[in-house]
C-alpha atoms as a PDB file:
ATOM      1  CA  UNK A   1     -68.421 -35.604  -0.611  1.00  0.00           C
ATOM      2  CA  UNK A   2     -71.313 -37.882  -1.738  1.00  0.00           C
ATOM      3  CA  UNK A   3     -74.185 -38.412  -0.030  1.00  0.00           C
ATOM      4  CA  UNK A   4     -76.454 -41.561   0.201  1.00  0.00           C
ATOM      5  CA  UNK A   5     -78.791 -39.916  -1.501  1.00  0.00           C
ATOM      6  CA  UNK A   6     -76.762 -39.231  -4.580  1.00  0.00           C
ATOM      7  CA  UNK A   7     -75.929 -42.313  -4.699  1.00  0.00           C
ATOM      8  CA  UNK A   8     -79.202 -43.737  -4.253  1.00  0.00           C
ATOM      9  CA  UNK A   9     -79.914 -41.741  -7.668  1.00  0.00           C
ATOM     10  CA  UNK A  10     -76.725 -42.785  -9.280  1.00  0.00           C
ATOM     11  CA  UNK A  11     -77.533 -46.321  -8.872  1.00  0.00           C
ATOM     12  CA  UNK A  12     -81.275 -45.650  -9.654  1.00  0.00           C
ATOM     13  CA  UNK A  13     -79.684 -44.478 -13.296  1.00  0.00           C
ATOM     14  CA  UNK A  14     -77.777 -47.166 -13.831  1.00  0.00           C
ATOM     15  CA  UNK A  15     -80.068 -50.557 -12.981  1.00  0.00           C
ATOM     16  CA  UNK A  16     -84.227 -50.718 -12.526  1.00  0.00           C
ATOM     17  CA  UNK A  17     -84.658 -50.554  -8.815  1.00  0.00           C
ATOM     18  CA  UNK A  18     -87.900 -52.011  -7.394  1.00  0.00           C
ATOM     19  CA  UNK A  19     -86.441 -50.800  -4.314  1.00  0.00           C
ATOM     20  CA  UNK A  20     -83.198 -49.023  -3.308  1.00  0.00           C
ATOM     21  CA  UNK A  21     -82.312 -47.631   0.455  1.00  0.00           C
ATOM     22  CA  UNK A  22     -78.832 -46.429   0.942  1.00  0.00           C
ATOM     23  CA  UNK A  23     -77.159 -45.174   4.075  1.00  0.00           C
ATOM     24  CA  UNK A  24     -73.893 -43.556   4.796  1.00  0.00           C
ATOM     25  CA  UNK A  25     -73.056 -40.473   7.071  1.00  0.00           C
ATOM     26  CA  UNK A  26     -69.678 -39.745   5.804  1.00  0.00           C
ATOM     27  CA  UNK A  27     -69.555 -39.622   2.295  1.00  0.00           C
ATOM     28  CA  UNK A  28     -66.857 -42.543   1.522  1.00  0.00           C
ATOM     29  CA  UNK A  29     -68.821 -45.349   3.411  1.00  0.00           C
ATOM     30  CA  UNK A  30     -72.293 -46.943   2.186  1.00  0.00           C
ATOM     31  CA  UNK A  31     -74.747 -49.824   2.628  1.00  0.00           C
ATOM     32  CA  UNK A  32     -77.173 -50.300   0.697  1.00  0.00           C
ATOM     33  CA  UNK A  33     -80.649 -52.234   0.577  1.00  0.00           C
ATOM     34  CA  UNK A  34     -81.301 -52.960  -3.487  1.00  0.00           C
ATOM     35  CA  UNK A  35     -84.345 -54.996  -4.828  1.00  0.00           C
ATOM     36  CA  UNK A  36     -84.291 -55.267  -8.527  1.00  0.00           C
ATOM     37  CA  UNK A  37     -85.676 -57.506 -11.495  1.00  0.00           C
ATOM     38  CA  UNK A  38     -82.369 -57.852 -12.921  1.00  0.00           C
ATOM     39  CA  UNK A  39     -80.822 -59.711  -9.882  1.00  0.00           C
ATOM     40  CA  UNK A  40     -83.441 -62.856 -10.712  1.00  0.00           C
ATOM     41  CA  UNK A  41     -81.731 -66.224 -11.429  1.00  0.00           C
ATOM     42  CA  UNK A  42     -78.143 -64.202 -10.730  1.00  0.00           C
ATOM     43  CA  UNK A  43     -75.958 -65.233  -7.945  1.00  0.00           C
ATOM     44  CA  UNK A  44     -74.672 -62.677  -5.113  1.00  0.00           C
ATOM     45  CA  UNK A  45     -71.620 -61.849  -7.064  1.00  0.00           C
ATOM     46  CA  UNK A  46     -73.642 -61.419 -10.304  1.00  0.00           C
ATOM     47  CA  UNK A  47     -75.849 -59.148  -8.458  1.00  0.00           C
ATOM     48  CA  UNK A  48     -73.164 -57.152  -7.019  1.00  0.00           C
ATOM     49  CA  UNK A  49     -71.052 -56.697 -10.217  1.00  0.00           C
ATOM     50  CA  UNK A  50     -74.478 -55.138 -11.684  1.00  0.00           C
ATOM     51  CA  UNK A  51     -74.661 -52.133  -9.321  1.00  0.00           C
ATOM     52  CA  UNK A  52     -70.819 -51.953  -9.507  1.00  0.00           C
ATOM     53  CA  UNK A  53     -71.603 -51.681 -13.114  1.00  0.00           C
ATOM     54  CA  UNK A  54     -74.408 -49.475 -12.730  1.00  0.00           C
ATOM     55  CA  UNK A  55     -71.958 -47.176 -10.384  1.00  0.00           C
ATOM     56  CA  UNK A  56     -68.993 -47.555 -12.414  1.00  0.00           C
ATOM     57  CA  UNK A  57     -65.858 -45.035 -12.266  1.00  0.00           C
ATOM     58  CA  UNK A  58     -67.532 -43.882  -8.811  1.00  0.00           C
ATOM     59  CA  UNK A  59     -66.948 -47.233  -7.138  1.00  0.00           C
ATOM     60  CA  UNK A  60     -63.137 -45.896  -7.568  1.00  0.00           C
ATOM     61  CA  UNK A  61     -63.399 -42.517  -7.394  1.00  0.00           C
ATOM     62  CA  UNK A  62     -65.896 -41.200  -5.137  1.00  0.00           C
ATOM     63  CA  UNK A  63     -66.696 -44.065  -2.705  1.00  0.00           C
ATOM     64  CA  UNK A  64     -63.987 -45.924  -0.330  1.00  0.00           C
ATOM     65  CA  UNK A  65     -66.635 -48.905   0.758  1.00  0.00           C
ATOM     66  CA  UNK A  66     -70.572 -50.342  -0.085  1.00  0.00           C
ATOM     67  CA  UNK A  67     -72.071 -53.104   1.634  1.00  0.00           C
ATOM     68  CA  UNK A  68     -74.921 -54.332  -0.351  1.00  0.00           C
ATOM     69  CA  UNK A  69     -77.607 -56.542   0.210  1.00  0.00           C
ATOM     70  CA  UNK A  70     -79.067 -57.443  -3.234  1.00  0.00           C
ATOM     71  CA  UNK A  71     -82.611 -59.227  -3.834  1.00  0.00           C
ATOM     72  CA  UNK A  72     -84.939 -60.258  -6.602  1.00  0.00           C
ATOM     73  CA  UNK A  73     -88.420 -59.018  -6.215  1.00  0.00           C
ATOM     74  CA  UNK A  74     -89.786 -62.786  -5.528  1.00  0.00           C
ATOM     75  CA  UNK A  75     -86.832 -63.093  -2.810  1.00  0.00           C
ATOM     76  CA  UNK A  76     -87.559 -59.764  -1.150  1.00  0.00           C
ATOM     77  CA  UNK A  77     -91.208 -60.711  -0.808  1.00  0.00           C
ATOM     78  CA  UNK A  78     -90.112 -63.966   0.900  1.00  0.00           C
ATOM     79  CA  UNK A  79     -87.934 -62.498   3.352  1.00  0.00           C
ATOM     80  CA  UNK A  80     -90.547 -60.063   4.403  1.00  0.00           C
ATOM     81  CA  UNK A  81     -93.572 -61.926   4.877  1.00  0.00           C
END
């Protein structure tokens, strides 16, 4: 089974995180909290198909579900101000 911490790494390899907190307690089932440079000027779906990318065979293989909420480093500062 994977844990959110693996996958916290996995994704880590795959795509510059400015920030990255992932959750699960079961090993199939995820969310995720990702704040990355490369998600500027990209819509949600963009975003999303660039961890997917970053995670690639494992999406099918190792993990059944993620829930992501993506951000750009300007976006993330607006939210939490």
């Amino acid at each position: 089974m994977l844990s959110a911490a693996q996958l916290e790494e996995y994704i880590r390899q795959g795509l510059a995180c400015d920030y990255i907190k992932v959750l699960g307690d079961d090993g199939t089932h995820f969310e995720a909290v990702i704040v990355s440079p490369a998600f500027t000027g990209k819509s949600m779906v963009q975003q999303h198909q660039l961890v997917y990318g970053a995670l690639g065979d494992r999406m099918r293989a190792e993990i059944h579900a993620l829930s992501m909420k993506t951000y750009s480093p300007q976006k993330w500062v607006e939210i939490n101000q």
